[in-house]
Protein backbone atom coordinates (compact mmCIF):
# COMPACT_ATOMS: atom_id res chain seq x y z
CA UNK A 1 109.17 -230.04 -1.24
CA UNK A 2 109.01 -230.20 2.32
CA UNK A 3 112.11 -232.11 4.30
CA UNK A 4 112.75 -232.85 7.94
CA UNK A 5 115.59 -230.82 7.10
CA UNK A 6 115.38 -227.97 4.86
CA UNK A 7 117.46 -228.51 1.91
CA UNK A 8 118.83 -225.19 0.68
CA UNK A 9 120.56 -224.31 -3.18
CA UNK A 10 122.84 -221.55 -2.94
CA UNK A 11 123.27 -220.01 -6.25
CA UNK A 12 126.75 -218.30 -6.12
CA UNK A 13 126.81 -216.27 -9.20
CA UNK A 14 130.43 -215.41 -9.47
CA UNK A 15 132.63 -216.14 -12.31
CA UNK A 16 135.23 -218.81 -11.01
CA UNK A 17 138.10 -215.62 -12.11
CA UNK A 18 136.09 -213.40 -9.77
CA UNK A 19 135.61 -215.80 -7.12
CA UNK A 20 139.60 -216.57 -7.23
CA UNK A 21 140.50 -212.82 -7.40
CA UNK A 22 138.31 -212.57 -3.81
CA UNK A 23 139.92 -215.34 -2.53
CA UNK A 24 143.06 -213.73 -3.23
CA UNK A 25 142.01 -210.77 -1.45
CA UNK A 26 141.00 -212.57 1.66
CA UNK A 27 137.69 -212.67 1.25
CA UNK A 28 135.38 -215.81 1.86
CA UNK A 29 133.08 -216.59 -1.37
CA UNK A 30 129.84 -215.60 -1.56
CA UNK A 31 128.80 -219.03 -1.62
CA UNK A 32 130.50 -219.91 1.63
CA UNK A 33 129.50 -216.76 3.17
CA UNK A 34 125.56 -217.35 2.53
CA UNK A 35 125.59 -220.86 4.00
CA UNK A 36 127.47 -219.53 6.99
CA UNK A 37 124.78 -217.39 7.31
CA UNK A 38 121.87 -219.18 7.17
CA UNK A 39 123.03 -222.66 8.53
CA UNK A 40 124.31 -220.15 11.74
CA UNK A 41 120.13 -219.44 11.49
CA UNK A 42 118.95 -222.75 10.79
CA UNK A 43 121.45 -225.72 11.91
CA UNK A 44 119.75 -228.17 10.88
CA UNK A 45 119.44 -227.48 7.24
CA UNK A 46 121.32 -229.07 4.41
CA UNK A 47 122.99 -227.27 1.70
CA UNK A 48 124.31 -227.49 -1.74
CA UNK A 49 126.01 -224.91 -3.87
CA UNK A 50 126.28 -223.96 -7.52
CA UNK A 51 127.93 -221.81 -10.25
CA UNK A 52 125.79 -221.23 -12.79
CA UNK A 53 128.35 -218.83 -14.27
CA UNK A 54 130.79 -221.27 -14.80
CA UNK A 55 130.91 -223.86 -18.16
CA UNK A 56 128.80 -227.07 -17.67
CA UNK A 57 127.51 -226.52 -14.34
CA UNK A 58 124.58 -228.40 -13.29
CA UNK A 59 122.55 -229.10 -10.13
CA UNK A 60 123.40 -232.76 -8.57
CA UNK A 61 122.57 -235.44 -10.47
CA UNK A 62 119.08 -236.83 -10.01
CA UNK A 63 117.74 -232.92 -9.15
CA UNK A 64 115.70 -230.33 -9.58
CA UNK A 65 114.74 -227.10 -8.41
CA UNK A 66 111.47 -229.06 -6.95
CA UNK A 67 113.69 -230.87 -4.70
CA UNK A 68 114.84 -228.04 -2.48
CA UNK A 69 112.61 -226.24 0.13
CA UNK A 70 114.41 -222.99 -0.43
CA UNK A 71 116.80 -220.99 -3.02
CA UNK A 72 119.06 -218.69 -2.29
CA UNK A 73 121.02 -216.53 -4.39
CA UNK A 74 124.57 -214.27 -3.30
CA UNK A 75 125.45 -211.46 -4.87
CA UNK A 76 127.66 -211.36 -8.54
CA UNK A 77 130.06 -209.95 -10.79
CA UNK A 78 128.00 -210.14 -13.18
CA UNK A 79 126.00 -206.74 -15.22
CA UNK A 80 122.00 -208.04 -15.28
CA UNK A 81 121.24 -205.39 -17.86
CA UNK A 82 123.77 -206.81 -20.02
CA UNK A 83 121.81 -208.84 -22.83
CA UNK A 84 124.83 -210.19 -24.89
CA UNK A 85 126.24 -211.99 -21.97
CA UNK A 86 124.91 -215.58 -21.94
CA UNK A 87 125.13 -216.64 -18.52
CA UNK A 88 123.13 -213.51 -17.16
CA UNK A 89 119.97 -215.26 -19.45
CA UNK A 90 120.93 -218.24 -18.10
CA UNK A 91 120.59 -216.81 -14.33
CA UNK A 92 117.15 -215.31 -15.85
CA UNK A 93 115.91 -218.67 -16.53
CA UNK A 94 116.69 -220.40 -13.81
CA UNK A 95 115.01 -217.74 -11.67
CA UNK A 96 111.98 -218.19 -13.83
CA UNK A 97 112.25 -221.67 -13.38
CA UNK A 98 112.22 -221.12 -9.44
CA UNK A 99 109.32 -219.10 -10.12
CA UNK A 100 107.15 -222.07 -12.10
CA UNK A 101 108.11 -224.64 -9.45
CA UNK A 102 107.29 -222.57 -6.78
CA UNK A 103 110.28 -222.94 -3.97
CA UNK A 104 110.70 -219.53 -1.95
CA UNK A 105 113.55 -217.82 -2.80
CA UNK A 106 116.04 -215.32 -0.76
CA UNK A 107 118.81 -213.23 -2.26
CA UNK A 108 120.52 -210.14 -1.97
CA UNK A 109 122.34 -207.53 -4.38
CA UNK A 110 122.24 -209.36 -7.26
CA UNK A 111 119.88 -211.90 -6.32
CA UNK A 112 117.20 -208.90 -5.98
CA UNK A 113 117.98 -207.89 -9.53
CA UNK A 114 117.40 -211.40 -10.61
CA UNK A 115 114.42 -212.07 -9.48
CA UNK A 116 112.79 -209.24 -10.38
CA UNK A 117 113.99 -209.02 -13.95
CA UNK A 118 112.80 -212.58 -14.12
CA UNK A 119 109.32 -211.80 -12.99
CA UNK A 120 109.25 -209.21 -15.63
CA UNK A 121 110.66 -205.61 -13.63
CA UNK A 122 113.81 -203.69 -15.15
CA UNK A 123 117.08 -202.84 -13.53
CA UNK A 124 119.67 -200.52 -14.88
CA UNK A 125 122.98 -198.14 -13.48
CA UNK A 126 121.94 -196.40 -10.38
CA UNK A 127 122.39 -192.90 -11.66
CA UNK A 128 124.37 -191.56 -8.36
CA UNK A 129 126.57 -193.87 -8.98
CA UNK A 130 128.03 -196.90 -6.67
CA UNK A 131 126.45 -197.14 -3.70
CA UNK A 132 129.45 -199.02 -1.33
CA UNK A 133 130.40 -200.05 2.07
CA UNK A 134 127.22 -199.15 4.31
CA UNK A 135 123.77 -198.05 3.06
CA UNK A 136 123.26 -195.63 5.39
CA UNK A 137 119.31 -194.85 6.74
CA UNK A 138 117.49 -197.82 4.78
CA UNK A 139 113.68 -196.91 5.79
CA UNK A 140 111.15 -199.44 5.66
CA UNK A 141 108.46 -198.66 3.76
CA UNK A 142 104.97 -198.89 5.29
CA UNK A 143 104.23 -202.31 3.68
CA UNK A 144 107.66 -203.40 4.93
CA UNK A 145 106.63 -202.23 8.28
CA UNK A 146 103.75 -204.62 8.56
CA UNK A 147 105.32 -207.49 6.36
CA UNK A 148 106.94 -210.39 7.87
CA UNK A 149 110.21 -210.43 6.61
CA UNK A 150 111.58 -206.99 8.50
CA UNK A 151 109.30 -208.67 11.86
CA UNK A 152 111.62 -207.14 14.61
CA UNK A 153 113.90 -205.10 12.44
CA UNK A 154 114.31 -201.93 13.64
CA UNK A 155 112.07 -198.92 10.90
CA UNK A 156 115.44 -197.05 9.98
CA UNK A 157 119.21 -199.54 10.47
CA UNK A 158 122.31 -199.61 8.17
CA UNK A 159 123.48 -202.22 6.14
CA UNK A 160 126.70 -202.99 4.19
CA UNK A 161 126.38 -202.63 0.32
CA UNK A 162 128.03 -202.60 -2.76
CA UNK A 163 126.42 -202.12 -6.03
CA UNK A 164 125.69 -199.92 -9.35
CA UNK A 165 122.81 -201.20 -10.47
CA UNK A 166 119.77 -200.71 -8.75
CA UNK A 167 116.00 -202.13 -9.46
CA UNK A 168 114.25 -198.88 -11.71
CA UNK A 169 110.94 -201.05 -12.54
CA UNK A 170 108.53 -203.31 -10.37
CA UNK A 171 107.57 -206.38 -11.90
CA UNK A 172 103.77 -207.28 -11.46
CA UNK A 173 102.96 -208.47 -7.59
CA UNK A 174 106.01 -207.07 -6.80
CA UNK A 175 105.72 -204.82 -3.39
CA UNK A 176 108.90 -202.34 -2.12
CA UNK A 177 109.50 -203.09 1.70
CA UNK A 178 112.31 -200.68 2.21
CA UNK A 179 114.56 -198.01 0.11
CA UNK A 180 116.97 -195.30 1.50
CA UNK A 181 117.98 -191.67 -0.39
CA UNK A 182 120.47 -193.59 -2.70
CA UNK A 183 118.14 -196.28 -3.74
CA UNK A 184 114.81 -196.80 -3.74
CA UNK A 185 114.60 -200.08 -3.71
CA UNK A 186 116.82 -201.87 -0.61
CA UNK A 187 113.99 -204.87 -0.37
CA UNK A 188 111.11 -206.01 -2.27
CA UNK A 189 108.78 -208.98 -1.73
CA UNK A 190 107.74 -210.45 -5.05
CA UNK A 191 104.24 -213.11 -6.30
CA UNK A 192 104.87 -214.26 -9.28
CA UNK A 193 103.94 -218.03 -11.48
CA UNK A 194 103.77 -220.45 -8.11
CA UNK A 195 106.72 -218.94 -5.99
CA UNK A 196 107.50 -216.26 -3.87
CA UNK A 197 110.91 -214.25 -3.32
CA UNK A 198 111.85 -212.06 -0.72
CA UNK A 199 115.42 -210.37 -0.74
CA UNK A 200 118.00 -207.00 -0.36
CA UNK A 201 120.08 -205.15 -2.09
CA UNK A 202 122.21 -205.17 1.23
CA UNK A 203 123.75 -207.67 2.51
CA UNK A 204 123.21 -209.24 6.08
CA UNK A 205 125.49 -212.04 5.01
CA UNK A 206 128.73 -209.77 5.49
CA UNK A 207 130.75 -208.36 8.56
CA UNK A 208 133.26 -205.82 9.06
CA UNK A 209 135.70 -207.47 7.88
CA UNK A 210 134.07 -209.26 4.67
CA UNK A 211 133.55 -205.09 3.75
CA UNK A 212 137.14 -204.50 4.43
CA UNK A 213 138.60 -207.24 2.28
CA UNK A 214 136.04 -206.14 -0.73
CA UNK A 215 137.17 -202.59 -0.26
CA UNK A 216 141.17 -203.88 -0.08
CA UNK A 217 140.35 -206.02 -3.53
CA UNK A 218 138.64 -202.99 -5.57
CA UNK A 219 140.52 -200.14 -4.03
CA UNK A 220 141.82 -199.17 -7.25
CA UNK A 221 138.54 -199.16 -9.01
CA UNK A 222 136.69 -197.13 -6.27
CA UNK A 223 139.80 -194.96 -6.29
CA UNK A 224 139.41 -194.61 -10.28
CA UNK A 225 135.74 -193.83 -9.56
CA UNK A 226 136.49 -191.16 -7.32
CA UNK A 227 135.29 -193.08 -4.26
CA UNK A 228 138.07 -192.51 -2.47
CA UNK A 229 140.29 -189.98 -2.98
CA UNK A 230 143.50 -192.47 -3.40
CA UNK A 231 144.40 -195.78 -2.50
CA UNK A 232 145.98 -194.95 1.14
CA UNK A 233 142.49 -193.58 1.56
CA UNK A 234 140.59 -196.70 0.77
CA UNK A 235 143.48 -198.76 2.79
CA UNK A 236 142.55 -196.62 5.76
CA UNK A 237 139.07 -197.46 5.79
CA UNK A 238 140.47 -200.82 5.59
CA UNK A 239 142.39 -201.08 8.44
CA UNK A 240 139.80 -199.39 10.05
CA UNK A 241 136.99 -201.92 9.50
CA UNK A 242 138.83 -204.65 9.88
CA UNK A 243 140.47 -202.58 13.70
CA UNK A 244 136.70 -202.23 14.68
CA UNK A 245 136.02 -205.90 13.48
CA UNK A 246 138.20 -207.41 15.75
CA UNK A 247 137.38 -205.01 18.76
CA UNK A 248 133.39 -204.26 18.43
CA UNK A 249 133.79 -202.31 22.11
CA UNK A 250 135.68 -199.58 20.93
CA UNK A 251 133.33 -197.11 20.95
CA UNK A 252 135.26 -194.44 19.96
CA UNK A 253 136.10 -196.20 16.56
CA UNK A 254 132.39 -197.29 16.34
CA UNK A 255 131.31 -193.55 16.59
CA UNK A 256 133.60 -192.38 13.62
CA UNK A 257 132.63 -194.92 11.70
CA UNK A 258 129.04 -194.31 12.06
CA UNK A 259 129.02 -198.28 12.85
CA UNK A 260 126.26 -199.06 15.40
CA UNK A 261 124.19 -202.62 16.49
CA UNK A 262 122.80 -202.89 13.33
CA UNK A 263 125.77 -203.39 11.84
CA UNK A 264 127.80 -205.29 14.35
CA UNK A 265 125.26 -207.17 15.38
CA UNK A 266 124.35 -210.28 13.82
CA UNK A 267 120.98 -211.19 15.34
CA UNK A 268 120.25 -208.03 14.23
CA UNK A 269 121.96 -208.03 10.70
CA UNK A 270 120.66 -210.87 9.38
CA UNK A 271 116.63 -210.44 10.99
CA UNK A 272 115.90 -210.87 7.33
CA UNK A 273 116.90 -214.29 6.66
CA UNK A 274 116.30 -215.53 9.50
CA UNK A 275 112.57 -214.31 8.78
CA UNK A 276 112.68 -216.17 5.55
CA UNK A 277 114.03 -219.18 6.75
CA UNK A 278 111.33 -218.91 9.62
CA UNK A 279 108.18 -218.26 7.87
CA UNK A 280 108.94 -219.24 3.89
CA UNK A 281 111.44 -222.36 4.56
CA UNK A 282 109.78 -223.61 7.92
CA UNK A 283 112.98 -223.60 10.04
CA UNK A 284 112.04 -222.75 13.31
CA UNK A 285 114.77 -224.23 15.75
């Protein structure tokens, strides 16, 4: 459905515990962090969000998924490939349901997972393991060279990440637009039922120091892992992102961190939303 002003769900995935333990961290929700993305893109958009993990959530009354021009879903807590856990089928269906209606769709990390297990594609562990703070060298592909959603994206960039699972299995009109050495599938551009979804497992919605807090929150997990050798490790790349953050000139810092425009800057960082918002949504400001 077509509005004056784009109306825009957010689907933030995250457990109301999770979302509170990020919070606690000093981290803004994903929620919040996707529609300071996109209404930075598009300011004249509306938005609405929802929690589909959490008990009786529903869209606002007197809606459906017809009503929007545009879905977007943030990354998630949540383990796609785990089929005992109700509220991952219930994400499943209401991708599906996105799907039969038709609205175009955007998401990242988890959102790619989504909608391509919905469409009928597989995702499981990433064998190498967790894949965390920037994807380095994400290549696009040679359809995602010509394909509108990476239009003025530079062919190689960086993006931050943070994920195990990875997409293993396209679903039918599925097409990979970009990948990098530790997973092959960074973006993907997916036909399926009426609708169309375009989306990353990166994430254009974060900064330096969205990274840094995530890092601060699961330092002891990525220290368990063996991600970092120990916590005063993981706290250094903390202070570190969060040093270059506030001070995006010093180039010193920049050049140990292997942190370049792509990264830092956001025109840049988010070309793929502001793509989809452009040519899927019709928000051209």
């Amino acid at each position: 459905m077509a509005h004056d002003a784009p109306r825009i769900l957010v689907i933030d995935g995250y457990p109301k515990d999770d979302r509170d333990n990020l919070a606690g961290c000093g981290m803004d929700t994903a929620g919040d962090l996707y529609v300071a993305m996109l209404s930075g893109i598009c300011p004249r958009a509306s938005f609405e969000i929802v929690f589909p993990s959490d008990p009786g959530t529903a869209l606002p009354d007197g809606t459906g998924l017809g009503d929007f021009d545009g879905l977007a879903w943030t990354g998630c807590s949540l383990t796609i490939h785990d089929d005992s856990d109700k509220r991952v089928r219930h994400h499943i269906e209401l991708a599906r349901e996105a799907y039969r209606v038709g609205v175009p769709q955007f998401g990242t990390c988890w959102g790619i997972q989504i909608a391509a297990v919905a469409a009928g594609g597989a995702v499981a562990a990433n064998p190498r393991g967790r894949e965390m703070g920037i994807a380095r060298k994400i290549t696009l592909s040679p359809t995602g060279r010509g394909h509108p959603f990476y239009e003025n994206k530079p062919i190689t960039f960086d993006g931050y990440v943070s994920h195990f699972d990875e997409v293993t299995h396209l679903p039918p009109g599925a097409e990979v637009l970009a990948g990098n050495a530790f997973t092959r599938v960074q973006a993907l551009s997916i036909h399926h039922g009426n609708g169309m979804f375009w989306g990353l497992q990166y994430h254009p919605e974060y900064d330096l120091y969205q990274m840094a807090r995530l890092i601060y929150c699961r330092r002891a997990a990525l220290t368990k892992e063996g991600f970092y050798t120990d916590e005063a490790n993981a706290l250094s790349m903390v202070e570190n992102f969060e040093r270059l953050h506030q001070n995006p000139d010093d180039k010193a810092l920049a050049w140990q961190l292997g942190v370049e425009h792509d990264l830092l800057i956001d025109t840049v960082r988010q070309t793929e939303p502001r793509n989809w918002l452009e040519r899927l949504v019709s928000c051209n400001n």
